[in-house]
N, C-alpha and C. Protein backbone atom coordinates (compact mmCIF):
# COMPACT_ATOMS: atom_id res chain seq x y z
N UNK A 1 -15.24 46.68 -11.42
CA UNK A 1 -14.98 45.26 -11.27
C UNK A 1 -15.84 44.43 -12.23
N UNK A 2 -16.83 45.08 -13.13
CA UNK A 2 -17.85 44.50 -13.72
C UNK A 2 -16.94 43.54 -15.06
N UNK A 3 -15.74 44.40 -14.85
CA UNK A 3 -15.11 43.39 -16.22
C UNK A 3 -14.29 41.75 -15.64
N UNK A 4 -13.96 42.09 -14.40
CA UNK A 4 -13.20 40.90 -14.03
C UNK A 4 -14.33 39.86 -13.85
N UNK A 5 -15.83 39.98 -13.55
CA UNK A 5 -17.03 39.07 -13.05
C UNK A 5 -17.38 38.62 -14.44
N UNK A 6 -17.08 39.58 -15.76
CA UNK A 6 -17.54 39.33 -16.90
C UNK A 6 -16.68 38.20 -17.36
N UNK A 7 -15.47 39.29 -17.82
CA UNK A 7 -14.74 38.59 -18.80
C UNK A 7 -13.42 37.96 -18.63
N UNK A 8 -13.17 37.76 -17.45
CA UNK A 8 -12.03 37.12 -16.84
C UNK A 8 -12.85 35.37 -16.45
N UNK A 9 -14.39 35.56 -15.73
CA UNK A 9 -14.82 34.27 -15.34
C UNK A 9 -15.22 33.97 -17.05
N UNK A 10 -16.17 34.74 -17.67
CA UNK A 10 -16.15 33.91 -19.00
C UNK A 10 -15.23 33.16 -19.62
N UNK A 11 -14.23 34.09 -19.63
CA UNK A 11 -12.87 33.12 -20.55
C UNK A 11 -12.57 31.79 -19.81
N UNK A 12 -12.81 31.74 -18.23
CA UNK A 12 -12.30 30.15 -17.93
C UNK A 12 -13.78 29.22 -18.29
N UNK A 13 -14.66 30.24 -18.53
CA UNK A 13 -15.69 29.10 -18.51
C UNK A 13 -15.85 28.60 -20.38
N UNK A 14 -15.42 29.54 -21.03
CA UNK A 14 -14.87 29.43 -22.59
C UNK A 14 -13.70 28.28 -22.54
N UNK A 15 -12.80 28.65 -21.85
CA UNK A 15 -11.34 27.90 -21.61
C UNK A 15 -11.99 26.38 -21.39
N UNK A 16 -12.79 26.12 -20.80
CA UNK A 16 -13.62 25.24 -20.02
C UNK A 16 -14.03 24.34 -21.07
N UNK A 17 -14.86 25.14 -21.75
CA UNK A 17 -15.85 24.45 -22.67
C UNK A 17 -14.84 23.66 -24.08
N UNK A 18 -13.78 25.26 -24.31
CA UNK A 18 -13.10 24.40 -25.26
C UNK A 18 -12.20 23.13 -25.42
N UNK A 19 -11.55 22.72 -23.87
CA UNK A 19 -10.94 21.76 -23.46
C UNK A 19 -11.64 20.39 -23.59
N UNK A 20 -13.11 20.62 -22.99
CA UNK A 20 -14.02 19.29 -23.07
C UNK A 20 -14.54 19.39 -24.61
N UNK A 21 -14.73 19.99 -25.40
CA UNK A 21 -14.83 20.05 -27.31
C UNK A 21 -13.97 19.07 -27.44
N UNK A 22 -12.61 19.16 -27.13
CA UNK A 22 -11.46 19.15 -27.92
C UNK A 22 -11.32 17.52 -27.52
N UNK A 23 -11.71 17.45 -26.03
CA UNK A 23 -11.54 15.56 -25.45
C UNK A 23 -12.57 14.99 -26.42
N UNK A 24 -13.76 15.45 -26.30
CA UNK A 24 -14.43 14.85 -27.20
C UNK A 24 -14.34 14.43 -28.76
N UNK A 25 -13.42 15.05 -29.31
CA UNK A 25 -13.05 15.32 -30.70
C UNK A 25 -12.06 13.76 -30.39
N UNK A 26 -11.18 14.16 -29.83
CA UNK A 26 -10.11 13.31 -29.47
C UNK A 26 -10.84 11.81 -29.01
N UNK A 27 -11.47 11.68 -28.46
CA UNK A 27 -12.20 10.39 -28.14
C UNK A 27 -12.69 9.82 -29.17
N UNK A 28 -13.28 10.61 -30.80
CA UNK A 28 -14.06 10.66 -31.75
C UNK A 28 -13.15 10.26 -32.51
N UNK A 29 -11.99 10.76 -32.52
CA UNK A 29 -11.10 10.28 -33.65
C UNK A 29 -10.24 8.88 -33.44
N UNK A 30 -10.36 9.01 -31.58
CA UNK A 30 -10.03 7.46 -31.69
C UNK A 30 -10.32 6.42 -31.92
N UNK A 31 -11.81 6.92 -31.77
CA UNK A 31 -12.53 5.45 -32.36
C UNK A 31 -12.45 4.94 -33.47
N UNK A 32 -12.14 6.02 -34.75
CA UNK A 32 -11.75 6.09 -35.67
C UNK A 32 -10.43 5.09 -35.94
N UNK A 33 -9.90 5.40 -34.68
CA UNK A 33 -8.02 4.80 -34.98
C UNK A 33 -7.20 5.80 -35.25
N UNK A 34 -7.82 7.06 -35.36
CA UNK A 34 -6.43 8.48 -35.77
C UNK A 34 -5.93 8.57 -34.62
N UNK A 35 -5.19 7.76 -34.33
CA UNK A 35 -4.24 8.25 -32.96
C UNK A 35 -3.74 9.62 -32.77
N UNK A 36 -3.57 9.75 -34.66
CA UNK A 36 -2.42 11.12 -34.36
C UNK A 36 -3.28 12.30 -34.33
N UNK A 37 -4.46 12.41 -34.71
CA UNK A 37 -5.48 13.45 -34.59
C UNK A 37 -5.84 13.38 -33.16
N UNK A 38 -6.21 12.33 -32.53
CA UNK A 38 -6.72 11.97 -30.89
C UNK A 38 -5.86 12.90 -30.12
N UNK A 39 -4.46 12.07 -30.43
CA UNK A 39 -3.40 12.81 -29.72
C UNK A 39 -2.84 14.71 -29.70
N UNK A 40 -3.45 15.16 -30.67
CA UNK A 40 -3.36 16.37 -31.43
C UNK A 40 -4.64 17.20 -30.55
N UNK A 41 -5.76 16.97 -30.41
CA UNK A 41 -7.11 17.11 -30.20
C UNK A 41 -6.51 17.26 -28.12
N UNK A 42 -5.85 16.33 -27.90
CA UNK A 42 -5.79 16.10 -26.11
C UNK A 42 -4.62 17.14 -25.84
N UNK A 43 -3.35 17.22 -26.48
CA UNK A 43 -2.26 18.21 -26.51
C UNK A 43 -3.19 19.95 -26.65
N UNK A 44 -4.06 19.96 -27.32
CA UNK A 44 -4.56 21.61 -27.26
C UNK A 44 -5.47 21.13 -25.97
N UNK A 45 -6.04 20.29 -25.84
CA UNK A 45 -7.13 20.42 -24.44
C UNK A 45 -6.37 20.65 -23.75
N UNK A 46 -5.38 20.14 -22.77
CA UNK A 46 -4.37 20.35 -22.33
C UNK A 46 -3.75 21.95 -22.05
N UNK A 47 -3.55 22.67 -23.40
CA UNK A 47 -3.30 23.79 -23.10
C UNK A 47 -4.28 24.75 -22.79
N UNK A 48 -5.52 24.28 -23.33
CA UNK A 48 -7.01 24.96 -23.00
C UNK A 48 -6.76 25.07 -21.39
N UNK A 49 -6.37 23.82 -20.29
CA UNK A 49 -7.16 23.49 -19.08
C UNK A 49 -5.96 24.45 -18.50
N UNK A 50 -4.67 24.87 -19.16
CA UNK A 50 -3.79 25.78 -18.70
C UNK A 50 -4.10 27.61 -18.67
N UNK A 51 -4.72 27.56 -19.82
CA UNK A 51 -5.74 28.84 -20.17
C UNK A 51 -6.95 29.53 -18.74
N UNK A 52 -7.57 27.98 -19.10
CA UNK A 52 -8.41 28.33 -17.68
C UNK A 52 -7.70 28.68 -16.54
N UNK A 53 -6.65 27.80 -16.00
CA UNK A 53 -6.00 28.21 -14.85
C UNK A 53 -5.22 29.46 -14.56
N UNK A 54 -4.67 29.91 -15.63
CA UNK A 54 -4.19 31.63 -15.64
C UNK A 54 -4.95 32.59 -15.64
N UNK A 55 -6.20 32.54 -16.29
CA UNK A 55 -7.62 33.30 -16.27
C UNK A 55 -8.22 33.48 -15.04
N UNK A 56 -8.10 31.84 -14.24
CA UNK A 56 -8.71 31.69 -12.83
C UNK A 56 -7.74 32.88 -11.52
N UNK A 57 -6.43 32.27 -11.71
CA UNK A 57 -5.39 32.92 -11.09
C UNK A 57 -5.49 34.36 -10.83
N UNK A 58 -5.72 34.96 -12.09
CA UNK A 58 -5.98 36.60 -12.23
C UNK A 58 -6.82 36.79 -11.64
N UNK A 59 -8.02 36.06 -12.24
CA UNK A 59 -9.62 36.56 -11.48
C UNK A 59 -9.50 36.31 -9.85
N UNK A 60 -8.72 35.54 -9.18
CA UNK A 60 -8.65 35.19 -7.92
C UNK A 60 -7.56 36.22 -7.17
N UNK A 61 -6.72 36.64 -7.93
CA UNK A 61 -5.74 37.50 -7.43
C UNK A 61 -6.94 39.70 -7.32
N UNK A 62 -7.11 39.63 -8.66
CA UNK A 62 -7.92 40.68 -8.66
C UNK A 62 -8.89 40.48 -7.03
N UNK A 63 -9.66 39.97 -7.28
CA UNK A 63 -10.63 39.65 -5.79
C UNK A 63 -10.29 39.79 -4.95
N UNK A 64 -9.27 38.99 -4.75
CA UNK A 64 -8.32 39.06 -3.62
C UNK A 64 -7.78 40.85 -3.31
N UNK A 65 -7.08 41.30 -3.81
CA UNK A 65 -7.10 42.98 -4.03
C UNK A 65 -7.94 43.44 -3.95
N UNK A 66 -9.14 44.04 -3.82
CA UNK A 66 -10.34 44.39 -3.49
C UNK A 66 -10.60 43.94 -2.40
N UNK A 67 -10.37 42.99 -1.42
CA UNK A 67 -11.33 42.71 -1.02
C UNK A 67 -9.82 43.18 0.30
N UNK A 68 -8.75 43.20 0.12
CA UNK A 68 -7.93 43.81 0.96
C UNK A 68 -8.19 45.33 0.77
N UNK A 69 -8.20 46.18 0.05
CA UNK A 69 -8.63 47.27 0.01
C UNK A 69 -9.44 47.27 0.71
N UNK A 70 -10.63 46.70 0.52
CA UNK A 70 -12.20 46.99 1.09
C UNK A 70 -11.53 47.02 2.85
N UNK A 71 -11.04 46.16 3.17
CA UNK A 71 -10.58 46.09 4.67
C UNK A 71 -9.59 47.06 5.22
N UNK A 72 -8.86 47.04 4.45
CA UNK A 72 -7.84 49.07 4.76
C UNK A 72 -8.75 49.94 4.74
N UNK A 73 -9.65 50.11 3.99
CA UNK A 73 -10.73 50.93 4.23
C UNK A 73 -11.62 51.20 5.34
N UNK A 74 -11.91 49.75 5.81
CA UNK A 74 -12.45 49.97 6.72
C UNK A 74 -12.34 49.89 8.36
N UNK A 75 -11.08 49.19 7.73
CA UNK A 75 -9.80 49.90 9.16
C UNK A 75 -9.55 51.64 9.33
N UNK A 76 -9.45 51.72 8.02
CA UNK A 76 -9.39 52.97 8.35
C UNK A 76 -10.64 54.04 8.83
N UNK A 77 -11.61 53.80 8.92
CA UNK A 77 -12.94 54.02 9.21
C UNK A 77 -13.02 54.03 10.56
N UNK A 78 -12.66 52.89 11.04
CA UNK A 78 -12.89 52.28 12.35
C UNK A 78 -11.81 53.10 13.66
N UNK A 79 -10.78 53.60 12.81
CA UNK A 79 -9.39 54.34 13.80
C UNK A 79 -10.37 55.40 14.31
């Protein structure tokens, strides 16, 4: 399980980081007045905050599986 704690939570917390980069960029260029860069910059954050949520999903579904196993198990222990 050492990979789902690793690299399943890293990537949303990567997913994470790159979404708030990207607002910030986008906030940066508006000040500017590049709407169309702003707007460009919020459309990938956007798909970033979708990234995280499929990453999350897995990592929550994996867990979830284990942790039903762990309990068949120990149902079965208990018969």
């Amino acid at each position: 399980m050492d990979y789902i704690d690793h690299d399943l939570w890293h990537s949303m917390g990567e997913e994470h980081m790159a979404a708030s980069i990207y607002r910030q960029r986008a906030k940066y260029a508006r000040a500017m007045g590049d709407m169309e860069t702003a707007d460009l910059y919020e459309h990938i954050a956007v798909e970033e905050d979708g990234h995280e949520k499929e990453f999350g999903a897995r990592y929550h579904a994996i867990r979830q599986a284990a942790r039903d196993i762990s309990r068949k198990i120990a149902e079965g222990i208990g018969k």
